[in-house]
C-alpha atoms as a PDB file:
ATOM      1  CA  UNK A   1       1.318 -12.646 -52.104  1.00  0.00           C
ATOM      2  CA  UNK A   2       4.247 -12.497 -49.339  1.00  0.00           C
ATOM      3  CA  UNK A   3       3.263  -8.774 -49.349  1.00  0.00           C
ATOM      4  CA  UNK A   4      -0.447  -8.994 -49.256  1.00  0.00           C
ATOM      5  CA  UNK A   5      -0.070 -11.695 -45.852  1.00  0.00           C
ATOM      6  CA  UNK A   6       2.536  -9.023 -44.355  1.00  0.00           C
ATOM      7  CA  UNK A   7      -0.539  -6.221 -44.528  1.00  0.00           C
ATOM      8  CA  UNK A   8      -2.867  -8.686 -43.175  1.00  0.00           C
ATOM      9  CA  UNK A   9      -1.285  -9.341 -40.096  1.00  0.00           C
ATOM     10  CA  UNK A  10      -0.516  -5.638 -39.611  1.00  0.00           C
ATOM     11  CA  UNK A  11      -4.249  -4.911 -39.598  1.00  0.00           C
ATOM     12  CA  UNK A  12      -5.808  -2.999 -36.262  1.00  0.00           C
ATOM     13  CA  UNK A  13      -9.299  -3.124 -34.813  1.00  0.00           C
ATOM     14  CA  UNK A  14      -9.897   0.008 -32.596  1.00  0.00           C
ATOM     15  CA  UNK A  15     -11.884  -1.331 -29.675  1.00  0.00           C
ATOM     16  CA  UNK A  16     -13.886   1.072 -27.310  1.00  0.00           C
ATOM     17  CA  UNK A  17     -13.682  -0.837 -23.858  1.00  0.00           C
ATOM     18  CA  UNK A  18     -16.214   0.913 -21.429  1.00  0.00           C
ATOM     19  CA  UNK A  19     -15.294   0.955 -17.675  1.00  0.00           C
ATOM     20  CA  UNK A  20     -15.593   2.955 -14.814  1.00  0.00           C
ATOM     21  CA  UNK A  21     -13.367   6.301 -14.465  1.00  0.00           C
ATOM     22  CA  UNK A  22     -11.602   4.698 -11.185  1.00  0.00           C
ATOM     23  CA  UNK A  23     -10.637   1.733 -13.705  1.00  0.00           C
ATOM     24  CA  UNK A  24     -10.006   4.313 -16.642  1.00  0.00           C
ATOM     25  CA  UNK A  25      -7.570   6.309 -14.708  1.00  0.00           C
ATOM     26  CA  UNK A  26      -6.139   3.428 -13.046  1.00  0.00           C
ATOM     27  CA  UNK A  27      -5.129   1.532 -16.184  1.00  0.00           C
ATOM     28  CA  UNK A  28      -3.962   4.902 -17.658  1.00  0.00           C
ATOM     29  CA  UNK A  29      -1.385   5.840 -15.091  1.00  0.00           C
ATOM     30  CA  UNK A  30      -0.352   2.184 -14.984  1.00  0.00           C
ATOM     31  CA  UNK A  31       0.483   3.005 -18.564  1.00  0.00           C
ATOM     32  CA  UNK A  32       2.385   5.920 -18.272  1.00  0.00           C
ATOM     33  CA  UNK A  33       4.428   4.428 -15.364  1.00  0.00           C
ATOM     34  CA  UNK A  34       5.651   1.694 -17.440  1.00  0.00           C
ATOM     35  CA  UNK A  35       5.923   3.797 -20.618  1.00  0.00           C
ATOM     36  CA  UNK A  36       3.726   2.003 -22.933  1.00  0.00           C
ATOM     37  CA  UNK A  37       0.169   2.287 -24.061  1.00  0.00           C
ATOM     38  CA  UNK A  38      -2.633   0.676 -22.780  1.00  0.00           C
ATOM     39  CA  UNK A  39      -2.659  -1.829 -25.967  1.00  0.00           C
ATOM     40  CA  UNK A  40       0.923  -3.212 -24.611  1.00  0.00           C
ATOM     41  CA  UNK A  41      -0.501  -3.413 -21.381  1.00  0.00           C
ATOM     42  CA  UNK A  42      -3.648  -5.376 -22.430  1.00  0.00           C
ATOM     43  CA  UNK A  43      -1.284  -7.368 -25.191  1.00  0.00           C
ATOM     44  CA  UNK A  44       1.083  -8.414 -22.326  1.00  0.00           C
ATOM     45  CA  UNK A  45      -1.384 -10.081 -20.195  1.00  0.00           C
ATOM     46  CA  UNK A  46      -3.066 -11.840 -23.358  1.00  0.00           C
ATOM     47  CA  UNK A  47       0.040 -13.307 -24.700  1.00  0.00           C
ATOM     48  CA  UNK A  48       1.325 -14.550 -20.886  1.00  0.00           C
ATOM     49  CA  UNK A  49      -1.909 -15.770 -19.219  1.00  0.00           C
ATOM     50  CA  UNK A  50      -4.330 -18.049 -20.506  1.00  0.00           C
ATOM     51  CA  UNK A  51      -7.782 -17.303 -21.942  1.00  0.00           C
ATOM     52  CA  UNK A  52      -9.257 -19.442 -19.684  1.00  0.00           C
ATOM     53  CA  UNK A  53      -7.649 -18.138 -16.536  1.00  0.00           C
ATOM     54  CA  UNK A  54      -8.373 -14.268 -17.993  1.00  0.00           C
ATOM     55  CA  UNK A  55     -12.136 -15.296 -18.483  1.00  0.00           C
ATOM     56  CA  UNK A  56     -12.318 -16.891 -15.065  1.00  0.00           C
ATOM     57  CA  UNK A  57     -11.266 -13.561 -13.488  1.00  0.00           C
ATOM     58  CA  UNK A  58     -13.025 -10.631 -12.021  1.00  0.00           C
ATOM     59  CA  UNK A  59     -14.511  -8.002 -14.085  1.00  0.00           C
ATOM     60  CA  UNK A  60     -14.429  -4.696 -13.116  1.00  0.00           C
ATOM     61  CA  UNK A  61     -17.462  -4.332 -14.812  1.00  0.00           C
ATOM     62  CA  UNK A  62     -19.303  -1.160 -16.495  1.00  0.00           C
ATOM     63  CA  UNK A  63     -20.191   2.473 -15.229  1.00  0.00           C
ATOM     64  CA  UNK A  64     -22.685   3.666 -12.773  1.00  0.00           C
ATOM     65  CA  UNK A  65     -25.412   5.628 -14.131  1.00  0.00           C
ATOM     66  CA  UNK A  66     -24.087   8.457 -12.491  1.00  0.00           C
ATOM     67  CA  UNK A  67     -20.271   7.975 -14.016  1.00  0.00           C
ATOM     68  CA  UNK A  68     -20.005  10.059 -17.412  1.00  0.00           C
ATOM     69  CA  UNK A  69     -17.109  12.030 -18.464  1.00  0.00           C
ATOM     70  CA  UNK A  70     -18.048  14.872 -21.107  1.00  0.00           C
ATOM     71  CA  UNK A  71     -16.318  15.024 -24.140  1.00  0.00           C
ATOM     72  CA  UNK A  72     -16.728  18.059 -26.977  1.00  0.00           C
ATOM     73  CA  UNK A  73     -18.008  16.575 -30.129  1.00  0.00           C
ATOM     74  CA  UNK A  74     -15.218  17.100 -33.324  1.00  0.00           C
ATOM     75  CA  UNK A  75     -17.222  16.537 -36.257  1.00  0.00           C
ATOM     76  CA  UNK A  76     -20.817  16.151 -37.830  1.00  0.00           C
ATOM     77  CA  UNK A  77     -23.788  18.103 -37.115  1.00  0.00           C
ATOM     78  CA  UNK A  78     -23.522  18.803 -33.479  1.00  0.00           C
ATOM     79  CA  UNK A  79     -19.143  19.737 -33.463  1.00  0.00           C
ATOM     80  CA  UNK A  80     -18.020  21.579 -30.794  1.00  0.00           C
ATOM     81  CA  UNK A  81     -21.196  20.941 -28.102  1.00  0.00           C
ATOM     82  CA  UNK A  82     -20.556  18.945 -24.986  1.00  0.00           C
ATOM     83  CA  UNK A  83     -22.073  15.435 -24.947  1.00  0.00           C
ATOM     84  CA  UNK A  84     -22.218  13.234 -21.791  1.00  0.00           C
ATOM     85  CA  UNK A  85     -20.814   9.431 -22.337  1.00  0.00           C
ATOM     86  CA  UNK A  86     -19.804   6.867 -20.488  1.00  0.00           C
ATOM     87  CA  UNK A  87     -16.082   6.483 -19.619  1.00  0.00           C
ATOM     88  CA  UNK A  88     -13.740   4.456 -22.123  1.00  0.00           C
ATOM     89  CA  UNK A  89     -10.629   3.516 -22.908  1.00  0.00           C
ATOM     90  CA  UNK A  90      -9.652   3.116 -26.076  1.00  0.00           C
ATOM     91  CA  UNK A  91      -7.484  -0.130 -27.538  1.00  0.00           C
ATOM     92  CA  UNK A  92      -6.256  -0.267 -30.753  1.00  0.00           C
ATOM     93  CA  UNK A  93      -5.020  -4.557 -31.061  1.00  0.00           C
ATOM     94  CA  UNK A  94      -5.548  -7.393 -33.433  1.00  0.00           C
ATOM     95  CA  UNK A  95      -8.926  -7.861 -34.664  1.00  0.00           C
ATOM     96  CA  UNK A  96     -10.948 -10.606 -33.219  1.00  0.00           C
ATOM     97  CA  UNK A  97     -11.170  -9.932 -29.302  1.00  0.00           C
ATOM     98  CA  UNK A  98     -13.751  -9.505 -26.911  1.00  0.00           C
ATOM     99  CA  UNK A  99     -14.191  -6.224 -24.969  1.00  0.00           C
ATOM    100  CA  UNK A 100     -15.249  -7.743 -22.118  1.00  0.00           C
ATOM    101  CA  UNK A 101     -12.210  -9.858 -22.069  1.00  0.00           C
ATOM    102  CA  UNK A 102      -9.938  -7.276 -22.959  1.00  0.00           C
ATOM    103  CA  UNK A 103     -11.042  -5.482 -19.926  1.00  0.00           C
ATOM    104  CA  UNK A 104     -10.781  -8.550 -17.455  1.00  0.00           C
ATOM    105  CA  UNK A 105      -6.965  -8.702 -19.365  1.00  0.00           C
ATOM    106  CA  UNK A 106      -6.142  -5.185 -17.664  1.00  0.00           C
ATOM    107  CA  UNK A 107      -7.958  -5.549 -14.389  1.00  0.00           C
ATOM    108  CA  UNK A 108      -5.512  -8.815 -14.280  1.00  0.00           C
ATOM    109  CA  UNK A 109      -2.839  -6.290 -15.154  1.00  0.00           C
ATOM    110  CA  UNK A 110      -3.233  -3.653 -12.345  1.00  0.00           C
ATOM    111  CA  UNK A 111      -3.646  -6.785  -9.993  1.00  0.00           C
ATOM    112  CA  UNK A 112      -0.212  -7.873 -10.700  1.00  0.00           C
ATOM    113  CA  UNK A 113       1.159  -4.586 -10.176  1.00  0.00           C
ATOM    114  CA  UNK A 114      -0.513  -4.338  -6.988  1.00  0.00           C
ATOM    115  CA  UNK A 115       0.764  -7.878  -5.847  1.00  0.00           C
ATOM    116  CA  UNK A 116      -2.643  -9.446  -5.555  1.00  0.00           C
ATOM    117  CA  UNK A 117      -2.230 -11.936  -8.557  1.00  0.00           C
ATOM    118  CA  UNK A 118       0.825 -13.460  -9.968  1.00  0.00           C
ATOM    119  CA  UNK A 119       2.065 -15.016 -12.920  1.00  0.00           C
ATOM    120  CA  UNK A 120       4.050 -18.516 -12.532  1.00  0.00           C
ATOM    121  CA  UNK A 121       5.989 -20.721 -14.832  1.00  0.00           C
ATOM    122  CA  UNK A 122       5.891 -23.808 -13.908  1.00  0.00           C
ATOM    123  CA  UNK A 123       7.706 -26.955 -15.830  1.00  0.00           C
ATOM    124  CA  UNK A 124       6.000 -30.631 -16.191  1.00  0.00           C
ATOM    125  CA  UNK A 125       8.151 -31.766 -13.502  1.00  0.00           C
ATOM    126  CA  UNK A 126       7.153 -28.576 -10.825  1.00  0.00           C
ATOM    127  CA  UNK A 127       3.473 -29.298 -11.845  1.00  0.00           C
ATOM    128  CA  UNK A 128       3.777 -32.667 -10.730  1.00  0.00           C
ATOM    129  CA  UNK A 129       6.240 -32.277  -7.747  1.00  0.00           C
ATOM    130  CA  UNK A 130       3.555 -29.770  -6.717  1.00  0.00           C
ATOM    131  CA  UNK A 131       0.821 -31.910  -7.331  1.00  0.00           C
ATOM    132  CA  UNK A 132       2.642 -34.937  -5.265  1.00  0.00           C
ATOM    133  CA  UNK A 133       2.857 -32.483  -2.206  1.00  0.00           C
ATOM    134  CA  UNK A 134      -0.612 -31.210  -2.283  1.00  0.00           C
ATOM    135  CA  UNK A 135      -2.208 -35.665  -2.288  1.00  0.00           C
ATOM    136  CA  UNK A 136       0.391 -36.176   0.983  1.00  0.00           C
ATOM    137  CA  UNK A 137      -0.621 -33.273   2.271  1.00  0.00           C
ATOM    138  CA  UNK A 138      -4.223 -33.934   2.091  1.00  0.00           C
ATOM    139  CA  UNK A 139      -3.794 -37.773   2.882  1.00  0.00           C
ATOM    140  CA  UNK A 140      -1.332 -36.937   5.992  1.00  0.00           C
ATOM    141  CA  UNK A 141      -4.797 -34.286   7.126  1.00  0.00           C
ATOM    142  CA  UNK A 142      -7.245 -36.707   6.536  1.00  0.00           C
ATOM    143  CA  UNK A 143      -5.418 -39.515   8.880  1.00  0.00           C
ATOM    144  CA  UNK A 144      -4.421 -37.435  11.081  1.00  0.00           C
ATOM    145  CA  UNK A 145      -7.880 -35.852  11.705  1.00  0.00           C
ATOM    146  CA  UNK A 146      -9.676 -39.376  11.822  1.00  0.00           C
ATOM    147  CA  UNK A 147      -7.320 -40.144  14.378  1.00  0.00           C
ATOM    148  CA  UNK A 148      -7.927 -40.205  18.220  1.00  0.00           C
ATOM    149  CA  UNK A 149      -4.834 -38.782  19.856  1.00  0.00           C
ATOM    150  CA  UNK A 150      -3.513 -40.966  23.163  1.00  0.00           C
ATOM    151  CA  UNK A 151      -2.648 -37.356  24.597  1.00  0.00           C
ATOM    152  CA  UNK A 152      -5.053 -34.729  23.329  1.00  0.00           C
ATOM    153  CA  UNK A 153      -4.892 -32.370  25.831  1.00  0.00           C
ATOM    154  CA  UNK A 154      -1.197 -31.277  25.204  1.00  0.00           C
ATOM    155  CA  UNK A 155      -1.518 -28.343  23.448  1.00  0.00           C
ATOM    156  CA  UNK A 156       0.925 -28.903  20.687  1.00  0.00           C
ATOM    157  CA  UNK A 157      -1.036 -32.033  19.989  1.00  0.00           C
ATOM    158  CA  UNK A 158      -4.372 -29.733  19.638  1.00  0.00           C
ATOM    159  CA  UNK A 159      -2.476 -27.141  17.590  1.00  0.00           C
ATOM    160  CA  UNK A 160      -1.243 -29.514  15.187  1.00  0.00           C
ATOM    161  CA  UNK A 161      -4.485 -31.361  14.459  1.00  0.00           C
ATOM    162  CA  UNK A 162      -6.008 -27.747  14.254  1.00  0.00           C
ATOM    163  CA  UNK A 163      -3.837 -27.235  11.640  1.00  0.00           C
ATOM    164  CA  UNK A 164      -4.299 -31.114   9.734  1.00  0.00           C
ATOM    165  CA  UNK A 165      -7.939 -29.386  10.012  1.00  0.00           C
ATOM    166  CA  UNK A 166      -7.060 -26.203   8.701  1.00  0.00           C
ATOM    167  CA  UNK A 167      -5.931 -27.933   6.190  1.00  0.00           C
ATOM    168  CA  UNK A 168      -8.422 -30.066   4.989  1.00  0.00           C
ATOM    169  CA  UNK A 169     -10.800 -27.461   4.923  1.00  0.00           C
ATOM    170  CA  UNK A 170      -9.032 -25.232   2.514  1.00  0.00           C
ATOM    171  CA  UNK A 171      -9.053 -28.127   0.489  1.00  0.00           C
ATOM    172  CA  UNK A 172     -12.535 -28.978  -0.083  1.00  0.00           C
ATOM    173  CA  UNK A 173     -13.407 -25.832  -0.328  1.00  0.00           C
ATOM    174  CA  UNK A 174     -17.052 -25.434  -2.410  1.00  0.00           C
ATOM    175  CA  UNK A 175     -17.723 -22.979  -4.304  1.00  0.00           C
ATOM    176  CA  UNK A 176     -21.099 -20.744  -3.343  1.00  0.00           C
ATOM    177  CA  UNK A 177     -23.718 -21.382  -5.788  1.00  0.00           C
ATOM    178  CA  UNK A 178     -24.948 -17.789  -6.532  1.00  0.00           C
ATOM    179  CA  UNK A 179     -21.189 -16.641  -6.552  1.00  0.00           C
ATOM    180  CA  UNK A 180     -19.408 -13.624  -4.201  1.00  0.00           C
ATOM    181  CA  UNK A 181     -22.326 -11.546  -3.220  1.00  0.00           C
ATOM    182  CA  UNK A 182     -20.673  -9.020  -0.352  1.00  0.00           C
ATOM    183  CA  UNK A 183     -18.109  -9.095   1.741  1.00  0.00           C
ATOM    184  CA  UNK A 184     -19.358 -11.721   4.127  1.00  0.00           C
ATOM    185  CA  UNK A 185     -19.223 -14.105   0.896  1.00  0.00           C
ATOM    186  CA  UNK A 186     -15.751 -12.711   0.322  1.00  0.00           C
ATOM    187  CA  UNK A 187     -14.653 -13.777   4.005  1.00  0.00           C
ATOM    188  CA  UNK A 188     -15.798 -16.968   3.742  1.00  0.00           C
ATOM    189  CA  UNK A 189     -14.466 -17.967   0.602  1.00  0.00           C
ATOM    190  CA  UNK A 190     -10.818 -16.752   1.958  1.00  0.00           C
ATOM    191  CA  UNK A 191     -11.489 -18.563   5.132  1.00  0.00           C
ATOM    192  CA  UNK A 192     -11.807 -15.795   7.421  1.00  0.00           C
ATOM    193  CA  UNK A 193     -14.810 -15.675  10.056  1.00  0.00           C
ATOM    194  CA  UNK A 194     -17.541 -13.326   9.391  1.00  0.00           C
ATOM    195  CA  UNK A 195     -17.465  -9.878  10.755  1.00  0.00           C
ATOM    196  CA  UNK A 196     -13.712  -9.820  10.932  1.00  0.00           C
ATOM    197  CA  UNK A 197     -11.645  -7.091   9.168  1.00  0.00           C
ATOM    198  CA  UNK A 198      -8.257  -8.571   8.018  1.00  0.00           C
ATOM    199  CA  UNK A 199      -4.998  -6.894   6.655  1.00  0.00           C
ATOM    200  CA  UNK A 200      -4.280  -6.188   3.435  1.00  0.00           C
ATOM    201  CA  UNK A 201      -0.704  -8.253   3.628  1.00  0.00           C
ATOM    202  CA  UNK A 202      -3.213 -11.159   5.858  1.00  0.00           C
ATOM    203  CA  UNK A 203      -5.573 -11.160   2.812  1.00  0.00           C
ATOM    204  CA  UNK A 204      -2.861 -11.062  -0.180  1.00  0.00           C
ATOM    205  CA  UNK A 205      -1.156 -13.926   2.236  1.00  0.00           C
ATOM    206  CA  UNK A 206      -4.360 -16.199   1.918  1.00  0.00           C
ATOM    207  CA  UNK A 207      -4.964 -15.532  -1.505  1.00  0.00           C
ATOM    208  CA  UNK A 208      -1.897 -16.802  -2.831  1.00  0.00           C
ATOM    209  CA  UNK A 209      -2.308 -19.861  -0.699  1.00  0.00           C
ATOM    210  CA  UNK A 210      -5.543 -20.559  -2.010  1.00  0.00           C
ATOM    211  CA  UNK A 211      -4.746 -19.916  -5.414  1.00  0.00           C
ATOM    212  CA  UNK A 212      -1.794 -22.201  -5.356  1.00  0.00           C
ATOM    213  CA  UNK A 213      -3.910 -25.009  -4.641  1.00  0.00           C
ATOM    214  CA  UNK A 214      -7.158 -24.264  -6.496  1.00  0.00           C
ATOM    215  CA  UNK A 215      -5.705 -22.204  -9.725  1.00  0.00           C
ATOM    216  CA  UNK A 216      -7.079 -24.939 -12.541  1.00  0.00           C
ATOM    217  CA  UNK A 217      -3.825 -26.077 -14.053  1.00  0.00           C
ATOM    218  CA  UNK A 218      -3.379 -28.016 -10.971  1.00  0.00           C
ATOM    219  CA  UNK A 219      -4.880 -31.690 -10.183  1.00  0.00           C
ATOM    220  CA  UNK A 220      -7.185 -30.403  -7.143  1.00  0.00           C
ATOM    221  CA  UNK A 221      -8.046 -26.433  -8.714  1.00  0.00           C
ATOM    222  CA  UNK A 222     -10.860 -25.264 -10.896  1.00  0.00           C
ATOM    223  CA  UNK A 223     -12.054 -22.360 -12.819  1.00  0.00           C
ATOM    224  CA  UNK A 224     -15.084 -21.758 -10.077  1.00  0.00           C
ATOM    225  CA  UNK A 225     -12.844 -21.999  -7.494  1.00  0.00           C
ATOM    226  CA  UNK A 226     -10.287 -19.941  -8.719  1.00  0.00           C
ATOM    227  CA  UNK A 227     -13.176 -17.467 -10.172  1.00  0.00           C
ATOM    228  CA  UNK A 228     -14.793 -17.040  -6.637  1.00  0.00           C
ATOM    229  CA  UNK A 229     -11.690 -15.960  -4.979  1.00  0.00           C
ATOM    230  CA  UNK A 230     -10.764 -13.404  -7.944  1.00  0.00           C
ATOM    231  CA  UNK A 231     -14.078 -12.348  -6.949  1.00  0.00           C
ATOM    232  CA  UNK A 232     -13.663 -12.217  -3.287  1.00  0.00           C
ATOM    233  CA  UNK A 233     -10.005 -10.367  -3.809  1.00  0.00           C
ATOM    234  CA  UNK A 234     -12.118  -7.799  -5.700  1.00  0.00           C
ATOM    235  CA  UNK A 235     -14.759  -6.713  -3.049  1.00  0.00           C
ATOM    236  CA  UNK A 236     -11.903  -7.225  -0.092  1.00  0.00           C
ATOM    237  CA  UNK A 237      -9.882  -4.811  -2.080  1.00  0.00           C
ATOM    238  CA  UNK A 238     -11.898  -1.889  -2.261  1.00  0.00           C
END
């Protein structure tokens, strides 16, 4: 019987996860730099991120029309002629997955390579220290903003309520109801005005600070809002 369970959890499913052959290629040489297959790579990310936080991110999604690799064909009637198919990668894991996740699993991998998404362990008592800072810092905004001040036209007093404001805005931030459209959507959700073209180290800098407060495990975040700026990080980062 001890046998018999041993085989069992040794079994493979061979899953055929179609992409585009940017994302193919991509994935593959992330591989080969870290000398593992793309399995590990895909394993990695399921076993340290959550399957809600994988499912809330952005999906590369499938092949153009136009994108088709040509393979020649090894066995069965029609061996050795060319055939035209979309691009793949090919996972051999655990039974019991789904492709689509699998594929948001290594699109969260080549994120974290690139430094656009991170990975944090956080204890009960940083969850809560965090989640202490972010209510003062949204209380100290909000009474600060509903405030007159005696001397507004000093212009540290203007910067800093600017900022309170800043702040509160990033906070009750609201999701857009038919999701990240374009990259005016994608500006807006990072908080950058429309028709502006920001760095790369200006939008990885926002990101993070968004994420922080809106990533779900914390008392403020949620999956939407967390999914709509996956989303904007996508389109801003082609």
């Amino acid at each position: 019987m001890k046998e018999q369970k041993e085989k069992s959890s040794n079994l493979k499913h061979s899953y055929t996860i179609p992409c585009t052959s940017k994302f193919r290629d991509e994935v593959s040489k992330l591989a080969d730099r870290k000398k593992v297959n793309v399995a590990d790579l895909a394993r990695s990310v399921l076993l340290m991120v959550s399957d809600a936080d994988i499912s809330a991110f952005a999906d590369p999604g499938d092949p153009d029309p136009q994108d088709r690799e040509t393979v020649i064909l090894k066995s069965g009637p029609s061996k050795g002629r060319p055939w035209r198919r979309k691009p793949r990668l090919q996972v051999r894991m655990a039974p019991g997955y789904d492709v689509l996740h699998i594929r948001k699993a290594l699109n969260l991998a080549l994120y974290m390579e690139a430094g656009d998404a991170l990975v944090k362990v956080h204890t009960a008592e940083s969850l809560k220290a965090q989640e202490e800072e972010l209510a003062r810092l949204k209380d100290l905004a909000q009474q600060q903003v509903q405030e007159v001040p005696s001397n507004h036209n000093l212009p540290e007093t203007i910067e800093e309520l600017e900022r309170l404001r800043a702040i509160v805005s990033v906070l009750s931030f609201e999701p857009l109801n038919n999701g990240v459209q374009d990259r005016s959507d994608a500006l807006h959700i990072l908080g950058f005005p429309p028709r502006t073209y920001p760095g790369k180290n200006e939008v990885r800098a926002r990101f993070r600070m968004l994420a922080t407060i809106h990533h779900p495990d914390g008392q403020y975040g949620s999956h939407e809002r967390m999914s709509q700026l996956n989303q904007a990080m996508a389109i801003l980062r082609t």
